[in-house]
PDB file of N, CA and C in Angstrom:
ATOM      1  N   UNK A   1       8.510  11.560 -22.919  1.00  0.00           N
ATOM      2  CA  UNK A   1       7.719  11.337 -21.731  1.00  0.00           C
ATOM      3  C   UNK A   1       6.240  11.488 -22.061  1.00  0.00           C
ATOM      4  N   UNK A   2       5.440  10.995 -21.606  1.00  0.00           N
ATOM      5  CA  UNK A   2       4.108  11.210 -21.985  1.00  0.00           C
ATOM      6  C   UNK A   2       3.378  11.456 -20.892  1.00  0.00           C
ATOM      7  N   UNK A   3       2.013  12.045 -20.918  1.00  0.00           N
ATOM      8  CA  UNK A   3       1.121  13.095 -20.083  1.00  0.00           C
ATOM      9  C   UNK A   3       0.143  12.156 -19.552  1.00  0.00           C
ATOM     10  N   UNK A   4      -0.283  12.253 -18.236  1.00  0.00           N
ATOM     11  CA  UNK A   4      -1.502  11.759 -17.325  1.00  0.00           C
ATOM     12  C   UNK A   4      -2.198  12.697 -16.903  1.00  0.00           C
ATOM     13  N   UNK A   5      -3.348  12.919 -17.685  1.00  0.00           N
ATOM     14  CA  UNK A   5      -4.316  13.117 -17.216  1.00  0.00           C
ATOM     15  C   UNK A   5      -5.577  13.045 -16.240  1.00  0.00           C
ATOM     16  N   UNK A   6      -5.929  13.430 -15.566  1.00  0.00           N
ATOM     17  CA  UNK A   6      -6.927  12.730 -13.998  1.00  0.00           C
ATOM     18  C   UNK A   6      -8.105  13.650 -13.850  1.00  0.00           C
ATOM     19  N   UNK A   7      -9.232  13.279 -14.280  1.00  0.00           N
ATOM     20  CA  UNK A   7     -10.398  13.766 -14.388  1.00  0.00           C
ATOM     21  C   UNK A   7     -11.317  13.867 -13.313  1.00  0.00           C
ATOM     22  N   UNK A   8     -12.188  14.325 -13.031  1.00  0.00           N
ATOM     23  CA  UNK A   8     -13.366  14.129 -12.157  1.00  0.00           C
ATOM     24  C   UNK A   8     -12.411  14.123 -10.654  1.00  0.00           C
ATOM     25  N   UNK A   9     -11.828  15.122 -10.490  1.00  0.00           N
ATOM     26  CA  UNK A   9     -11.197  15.153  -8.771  1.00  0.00           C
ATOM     27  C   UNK A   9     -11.658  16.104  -8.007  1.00  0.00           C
ATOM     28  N   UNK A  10     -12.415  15.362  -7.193  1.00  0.00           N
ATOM     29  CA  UNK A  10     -13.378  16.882  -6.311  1.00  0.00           C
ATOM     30  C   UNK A  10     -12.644  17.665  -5.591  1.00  0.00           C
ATOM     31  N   UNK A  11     -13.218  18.488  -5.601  1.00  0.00           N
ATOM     32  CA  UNK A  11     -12.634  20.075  -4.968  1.00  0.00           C
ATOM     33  C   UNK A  11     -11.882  19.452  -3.360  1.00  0.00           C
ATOM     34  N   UNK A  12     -12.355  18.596  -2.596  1.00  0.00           N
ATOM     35  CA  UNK A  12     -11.443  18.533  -1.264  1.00  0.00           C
ATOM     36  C   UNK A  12     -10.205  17.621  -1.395  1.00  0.00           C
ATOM     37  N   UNK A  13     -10.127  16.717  -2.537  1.00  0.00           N
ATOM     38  CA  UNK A  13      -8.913  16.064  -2.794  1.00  0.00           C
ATOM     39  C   UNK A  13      -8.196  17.078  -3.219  1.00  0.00           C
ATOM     40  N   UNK A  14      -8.311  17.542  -4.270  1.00  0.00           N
ATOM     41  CA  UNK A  14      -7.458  18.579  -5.067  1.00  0.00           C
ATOM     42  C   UNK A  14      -6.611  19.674  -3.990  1.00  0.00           C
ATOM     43  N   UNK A  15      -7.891  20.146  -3.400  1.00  0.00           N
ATOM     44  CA  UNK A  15      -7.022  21.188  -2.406  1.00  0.00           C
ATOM     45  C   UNK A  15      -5.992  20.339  -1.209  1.00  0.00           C
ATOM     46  N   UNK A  16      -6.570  19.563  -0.943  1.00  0.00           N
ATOM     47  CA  UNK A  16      -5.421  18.204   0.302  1.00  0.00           C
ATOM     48  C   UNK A  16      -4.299  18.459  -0.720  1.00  0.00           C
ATOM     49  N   UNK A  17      -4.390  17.512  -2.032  1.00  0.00           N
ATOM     50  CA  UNK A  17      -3.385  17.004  -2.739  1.00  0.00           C
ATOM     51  C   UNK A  17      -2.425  18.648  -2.857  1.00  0.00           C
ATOM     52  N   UNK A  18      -2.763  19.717  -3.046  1.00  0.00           N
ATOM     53  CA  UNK A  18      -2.246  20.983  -3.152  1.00  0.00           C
ATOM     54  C   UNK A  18      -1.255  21.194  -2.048  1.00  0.00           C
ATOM     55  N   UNK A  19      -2.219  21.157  -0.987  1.00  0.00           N
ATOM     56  CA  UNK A  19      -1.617  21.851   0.422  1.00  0.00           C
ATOM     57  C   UNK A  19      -0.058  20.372   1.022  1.00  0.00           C
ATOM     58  N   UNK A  20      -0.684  19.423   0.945  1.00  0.00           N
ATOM     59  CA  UNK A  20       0.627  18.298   0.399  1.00  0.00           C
ATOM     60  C   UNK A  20       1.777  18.620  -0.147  1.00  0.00           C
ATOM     61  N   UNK A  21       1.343  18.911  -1.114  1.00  0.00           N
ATOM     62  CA  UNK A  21       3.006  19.081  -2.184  1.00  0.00           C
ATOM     63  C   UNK A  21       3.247  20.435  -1.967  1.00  0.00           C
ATOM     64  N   UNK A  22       2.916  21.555  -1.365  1.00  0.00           N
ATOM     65  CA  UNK A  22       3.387  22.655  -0.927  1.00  0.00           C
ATOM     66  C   UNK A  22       4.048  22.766   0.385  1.00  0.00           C
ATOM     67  N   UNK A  23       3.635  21.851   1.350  1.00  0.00           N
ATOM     68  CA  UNK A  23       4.024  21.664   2.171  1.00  0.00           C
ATOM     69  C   UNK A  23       5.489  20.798   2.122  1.00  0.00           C
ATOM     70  N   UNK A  24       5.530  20.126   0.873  1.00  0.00           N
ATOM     71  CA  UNK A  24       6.627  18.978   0.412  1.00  0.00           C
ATOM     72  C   UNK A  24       7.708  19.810  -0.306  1.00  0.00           C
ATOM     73  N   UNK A  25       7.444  21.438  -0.442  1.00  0.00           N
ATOM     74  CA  UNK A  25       8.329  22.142  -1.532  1.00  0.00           C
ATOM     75  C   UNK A  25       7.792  21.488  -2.668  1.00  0.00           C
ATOM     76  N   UNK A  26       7.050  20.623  -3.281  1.00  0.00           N
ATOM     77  CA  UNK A  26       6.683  20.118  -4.558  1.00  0.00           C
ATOM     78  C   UNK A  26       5.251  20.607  -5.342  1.00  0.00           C
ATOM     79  N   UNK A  27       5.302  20.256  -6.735  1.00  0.00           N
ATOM     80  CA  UNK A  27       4.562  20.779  -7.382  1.00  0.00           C
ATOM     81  C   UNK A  27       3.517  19.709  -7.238  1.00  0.00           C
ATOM     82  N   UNK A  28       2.494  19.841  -7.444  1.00  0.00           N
ATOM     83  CA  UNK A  28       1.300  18.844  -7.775  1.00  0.00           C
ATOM     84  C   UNK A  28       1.429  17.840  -8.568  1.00  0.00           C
ATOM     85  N   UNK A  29       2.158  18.091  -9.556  1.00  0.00           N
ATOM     86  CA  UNK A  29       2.466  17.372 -10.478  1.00  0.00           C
ATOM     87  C   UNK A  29       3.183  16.268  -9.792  1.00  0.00           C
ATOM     88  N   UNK A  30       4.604  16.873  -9.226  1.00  0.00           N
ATOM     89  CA  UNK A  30       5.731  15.551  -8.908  1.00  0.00           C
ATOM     90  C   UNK A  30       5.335  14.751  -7.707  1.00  0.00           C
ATOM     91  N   UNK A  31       4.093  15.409  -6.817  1.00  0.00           N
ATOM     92  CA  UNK A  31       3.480  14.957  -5.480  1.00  0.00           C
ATOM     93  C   UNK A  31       2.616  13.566  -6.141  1.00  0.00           C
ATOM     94  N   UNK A  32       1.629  14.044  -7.235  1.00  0.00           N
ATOM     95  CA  UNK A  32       1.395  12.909  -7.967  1.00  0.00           C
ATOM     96  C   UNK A  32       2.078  12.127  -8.916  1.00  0.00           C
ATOM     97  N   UNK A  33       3.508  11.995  -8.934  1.00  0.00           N
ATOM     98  CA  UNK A  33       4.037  10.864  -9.690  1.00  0.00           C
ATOM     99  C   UNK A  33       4.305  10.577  -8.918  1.00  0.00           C
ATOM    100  N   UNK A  34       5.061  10.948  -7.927  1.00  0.00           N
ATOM    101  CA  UNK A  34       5.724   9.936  -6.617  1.00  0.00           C
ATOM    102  C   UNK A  34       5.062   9.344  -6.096  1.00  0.00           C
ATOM    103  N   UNK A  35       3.424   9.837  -5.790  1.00  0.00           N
ATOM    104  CA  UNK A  35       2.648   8.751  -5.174  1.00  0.00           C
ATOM    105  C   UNK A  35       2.237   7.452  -5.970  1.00  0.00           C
ATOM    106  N   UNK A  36       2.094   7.849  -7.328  1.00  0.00           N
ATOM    107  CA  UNK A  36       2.240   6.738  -8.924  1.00  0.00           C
ATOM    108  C   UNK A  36       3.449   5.765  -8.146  1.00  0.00           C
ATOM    109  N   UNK A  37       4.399   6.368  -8.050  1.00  0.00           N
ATOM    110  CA  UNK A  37       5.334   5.370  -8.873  1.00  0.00           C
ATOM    111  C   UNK A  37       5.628   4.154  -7.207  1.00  0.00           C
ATOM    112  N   UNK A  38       5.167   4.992  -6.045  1.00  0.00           N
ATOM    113  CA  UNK A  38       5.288   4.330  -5.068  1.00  0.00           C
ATOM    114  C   UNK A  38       3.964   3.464  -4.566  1.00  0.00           C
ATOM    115  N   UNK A  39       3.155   3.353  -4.823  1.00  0.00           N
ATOM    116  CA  UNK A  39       1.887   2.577  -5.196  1.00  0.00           C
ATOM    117  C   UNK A  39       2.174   1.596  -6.435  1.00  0.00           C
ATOM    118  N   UNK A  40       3.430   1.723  -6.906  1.00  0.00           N
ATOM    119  CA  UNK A  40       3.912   0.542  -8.243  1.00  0.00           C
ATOM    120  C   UNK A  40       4.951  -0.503  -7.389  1.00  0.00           C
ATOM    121  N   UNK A  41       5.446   0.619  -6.219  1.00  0.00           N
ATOM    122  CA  UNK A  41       6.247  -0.647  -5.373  1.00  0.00           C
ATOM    123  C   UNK A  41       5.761  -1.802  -4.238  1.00  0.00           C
ATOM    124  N   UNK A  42       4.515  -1.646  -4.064  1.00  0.00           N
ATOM    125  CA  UNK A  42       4.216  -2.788  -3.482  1.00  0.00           C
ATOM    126  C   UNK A  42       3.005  -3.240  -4.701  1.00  0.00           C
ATOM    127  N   UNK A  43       2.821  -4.536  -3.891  1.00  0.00           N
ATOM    128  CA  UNK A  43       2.424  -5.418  -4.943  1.00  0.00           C
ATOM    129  C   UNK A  43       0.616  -5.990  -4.543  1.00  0.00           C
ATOM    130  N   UNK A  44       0.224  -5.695  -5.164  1.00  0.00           N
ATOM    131  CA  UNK A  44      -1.669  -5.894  -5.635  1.00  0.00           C
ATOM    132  C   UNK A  44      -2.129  -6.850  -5.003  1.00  0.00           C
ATOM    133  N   UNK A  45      -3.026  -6.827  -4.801  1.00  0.00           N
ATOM    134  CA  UNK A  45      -4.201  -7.605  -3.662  1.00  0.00           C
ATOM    135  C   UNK A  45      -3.982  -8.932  -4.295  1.00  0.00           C
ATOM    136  N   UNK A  46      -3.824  -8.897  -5.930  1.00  0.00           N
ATOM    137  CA  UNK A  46      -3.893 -10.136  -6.804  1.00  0.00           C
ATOM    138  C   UNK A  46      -2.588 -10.976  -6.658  1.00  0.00           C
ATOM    139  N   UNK A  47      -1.433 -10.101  -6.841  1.00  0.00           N
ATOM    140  CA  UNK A  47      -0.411 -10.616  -6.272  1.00  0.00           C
ATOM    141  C   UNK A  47      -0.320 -11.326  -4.956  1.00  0.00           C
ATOM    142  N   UNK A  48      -0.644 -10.761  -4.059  1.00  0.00           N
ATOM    143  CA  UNK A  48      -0.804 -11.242  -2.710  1.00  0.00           C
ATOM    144  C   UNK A  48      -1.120 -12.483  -3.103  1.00  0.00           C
ATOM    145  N   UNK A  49      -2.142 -12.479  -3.119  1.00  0.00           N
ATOM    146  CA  UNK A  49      -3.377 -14.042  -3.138  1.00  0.00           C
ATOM    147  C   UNK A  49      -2.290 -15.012  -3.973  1.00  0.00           C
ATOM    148  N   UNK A  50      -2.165 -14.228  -5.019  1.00  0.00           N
ATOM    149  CA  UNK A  50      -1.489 -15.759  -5.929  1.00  0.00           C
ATOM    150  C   UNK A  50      -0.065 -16.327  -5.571  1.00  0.00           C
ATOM    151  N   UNK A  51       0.734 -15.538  -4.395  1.00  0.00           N
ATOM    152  CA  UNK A  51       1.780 -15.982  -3.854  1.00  0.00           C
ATOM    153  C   UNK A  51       1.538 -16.646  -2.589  1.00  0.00           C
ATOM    154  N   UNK A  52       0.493 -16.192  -1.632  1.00  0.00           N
ATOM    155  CA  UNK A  52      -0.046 -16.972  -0.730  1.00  0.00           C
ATOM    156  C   UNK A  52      -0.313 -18.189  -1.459  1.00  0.00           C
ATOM    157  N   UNK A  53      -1.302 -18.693  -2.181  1.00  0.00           N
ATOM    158  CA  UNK A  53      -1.465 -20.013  -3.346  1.00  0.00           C
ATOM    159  C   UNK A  53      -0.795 -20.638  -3.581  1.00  0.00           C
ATOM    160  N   UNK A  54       0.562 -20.305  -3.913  1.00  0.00           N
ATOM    161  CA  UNK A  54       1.303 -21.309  -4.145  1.00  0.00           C
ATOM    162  C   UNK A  54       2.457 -21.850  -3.229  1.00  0.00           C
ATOM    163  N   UNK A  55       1.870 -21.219  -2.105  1.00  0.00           N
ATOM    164  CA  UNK A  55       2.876 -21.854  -1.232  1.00  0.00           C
ATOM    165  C   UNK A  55       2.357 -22.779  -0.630  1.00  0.00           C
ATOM    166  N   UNK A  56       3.066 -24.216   0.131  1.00  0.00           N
ATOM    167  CA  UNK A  56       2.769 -25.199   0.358  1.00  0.00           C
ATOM    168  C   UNK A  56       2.148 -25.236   2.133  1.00  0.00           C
ATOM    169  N   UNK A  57       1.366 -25.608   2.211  1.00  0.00           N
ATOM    170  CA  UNK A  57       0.871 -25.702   3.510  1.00  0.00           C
ATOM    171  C   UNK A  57       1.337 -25.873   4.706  1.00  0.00           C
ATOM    172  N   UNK A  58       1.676 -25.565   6.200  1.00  0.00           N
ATOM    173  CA  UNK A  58       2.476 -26.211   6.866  1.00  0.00           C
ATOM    174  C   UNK A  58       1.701 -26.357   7.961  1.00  0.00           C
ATOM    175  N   UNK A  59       1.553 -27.334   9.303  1.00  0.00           N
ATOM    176  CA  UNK A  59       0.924 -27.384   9.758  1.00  0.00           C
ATOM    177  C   UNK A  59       1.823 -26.841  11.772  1.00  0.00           C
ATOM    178  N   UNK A  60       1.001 -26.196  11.679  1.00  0.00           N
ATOM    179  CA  UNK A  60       1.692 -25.802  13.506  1.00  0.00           C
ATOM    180  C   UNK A  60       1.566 -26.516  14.877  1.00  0.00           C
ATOM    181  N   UNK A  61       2.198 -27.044  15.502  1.00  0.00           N
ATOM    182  CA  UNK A  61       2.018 -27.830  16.298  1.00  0.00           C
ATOM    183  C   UNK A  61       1.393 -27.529  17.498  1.00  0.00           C
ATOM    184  N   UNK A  62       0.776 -27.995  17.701  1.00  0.00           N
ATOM    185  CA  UNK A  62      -0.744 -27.061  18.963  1.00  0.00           C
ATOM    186  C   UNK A  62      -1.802 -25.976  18.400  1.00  0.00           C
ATOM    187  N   UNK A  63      -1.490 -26.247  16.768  1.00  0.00           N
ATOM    188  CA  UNK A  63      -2.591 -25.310  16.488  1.00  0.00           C
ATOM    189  C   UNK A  63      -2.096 -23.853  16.314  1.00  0.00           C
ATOM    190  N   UNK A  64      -2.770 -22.919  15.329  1.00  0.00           N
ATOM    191  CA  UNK A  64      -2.479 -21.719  15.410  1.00  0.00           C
ATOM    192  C   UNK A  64      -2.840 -20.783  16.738  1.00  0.00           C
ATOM    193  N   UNK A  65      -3.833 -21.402  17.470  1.00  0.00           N
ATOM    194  CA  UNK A  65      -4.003 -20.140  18.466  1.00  0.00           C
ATOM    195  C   UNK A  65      -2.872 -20.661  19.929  1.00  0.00           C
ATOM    196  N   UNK A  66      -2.183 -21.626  19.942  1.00  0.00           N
ATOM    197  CA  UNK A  66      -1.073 -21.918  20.743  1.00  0.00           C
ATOM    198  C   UNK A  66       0.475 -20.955  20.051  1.00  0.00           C
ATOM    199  N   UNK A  67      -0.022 -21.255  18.775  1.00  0.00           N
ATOM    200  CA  UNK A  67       1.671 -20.252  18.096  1.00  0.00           C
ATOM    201  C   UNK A  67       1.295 -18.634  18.466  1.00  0.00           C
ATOM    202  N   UNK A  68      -0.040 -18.335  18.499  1.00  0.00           N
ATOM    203  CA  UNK A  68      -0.069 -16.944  18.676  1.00  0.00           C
ATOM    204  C   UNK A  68       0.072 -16.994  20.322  1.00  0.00           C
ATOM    205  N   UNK A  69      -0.280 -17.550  21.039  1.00  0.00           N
ATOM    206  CA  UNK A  69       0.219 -17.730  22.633  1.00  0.00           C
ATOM    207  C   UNK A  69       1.853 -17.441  22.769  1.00  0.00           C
ATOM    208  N   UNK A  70       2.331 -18.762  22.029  1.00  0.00           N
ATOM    209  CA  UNK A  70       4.199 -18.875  22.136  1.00  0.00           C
ATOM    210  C   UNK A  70       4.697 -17.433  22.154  1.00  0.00           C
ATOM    211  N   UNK A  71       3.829 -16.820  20.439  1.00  0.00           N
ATOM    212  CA  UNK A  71       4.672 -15.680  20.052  1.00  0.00           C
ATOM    213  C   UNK A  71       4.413 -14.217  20.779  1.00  0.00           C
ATOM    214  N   UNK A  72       3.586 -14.303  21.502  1.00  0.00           N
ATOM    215  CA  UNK A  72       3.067 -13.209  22.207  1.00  0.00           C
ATOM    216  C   UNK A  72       3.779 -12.980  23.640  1.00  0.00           C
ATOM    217  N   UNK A  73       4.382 -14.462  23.751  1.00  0.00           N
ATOM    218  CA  UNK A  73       5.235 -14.660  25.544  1.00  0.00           C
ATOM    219  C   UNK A  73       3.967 -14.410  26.299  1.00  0.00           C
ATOM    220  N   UNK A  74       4.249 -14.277  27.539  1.00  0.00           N
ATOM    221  CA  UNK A  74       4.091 -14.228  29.106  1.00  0.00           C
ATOM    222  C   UNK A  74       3.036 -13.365  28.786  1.00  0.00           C
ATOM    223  N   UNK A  75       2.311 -13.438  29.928  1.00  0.00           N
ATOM    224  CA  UNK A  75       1.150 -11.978  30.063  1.00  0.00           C
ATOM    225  C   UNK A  75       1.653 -11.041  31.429  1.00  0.00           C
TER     226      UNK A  75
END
């Protein structure tokens, strides 16, 4: 397994990030991998964009601010 290191963390993160994982029964340590590894499950601003991109255009009939009418129903 290998070690992560995290430098330069000011004194009011550190103590949040503390009072967090104590509050979680967890150590600092596993409070910060879990937040690692769950910040690995969604997918990057870059991702976003380049899957929006390649999808093909479609056009809505009455316009988008009539589909947000439809989908909103009745007032």
């Amino acid at each position: 397994m290998k070690t992560l290191q995290i430098r330069n963390v000011d004194e009011k993160t550190h103590r949040a990030l503390k009072m967090r994982a104590a509050a979680e029964g967890r150590s600092l340590s596993e409070l910060a991998l879990s937040e690692l590894r769950r910040s690995l499950e969604r997918p990057t601003r870059r991702e976003i964009l380049d899957r929006l991109a390649g999808r093909e255009p479609f056009d809505v009939p009455g316009g988008s601010a009539e589909a947000v009418r439809q989908e909103r129903g009745p007032i």
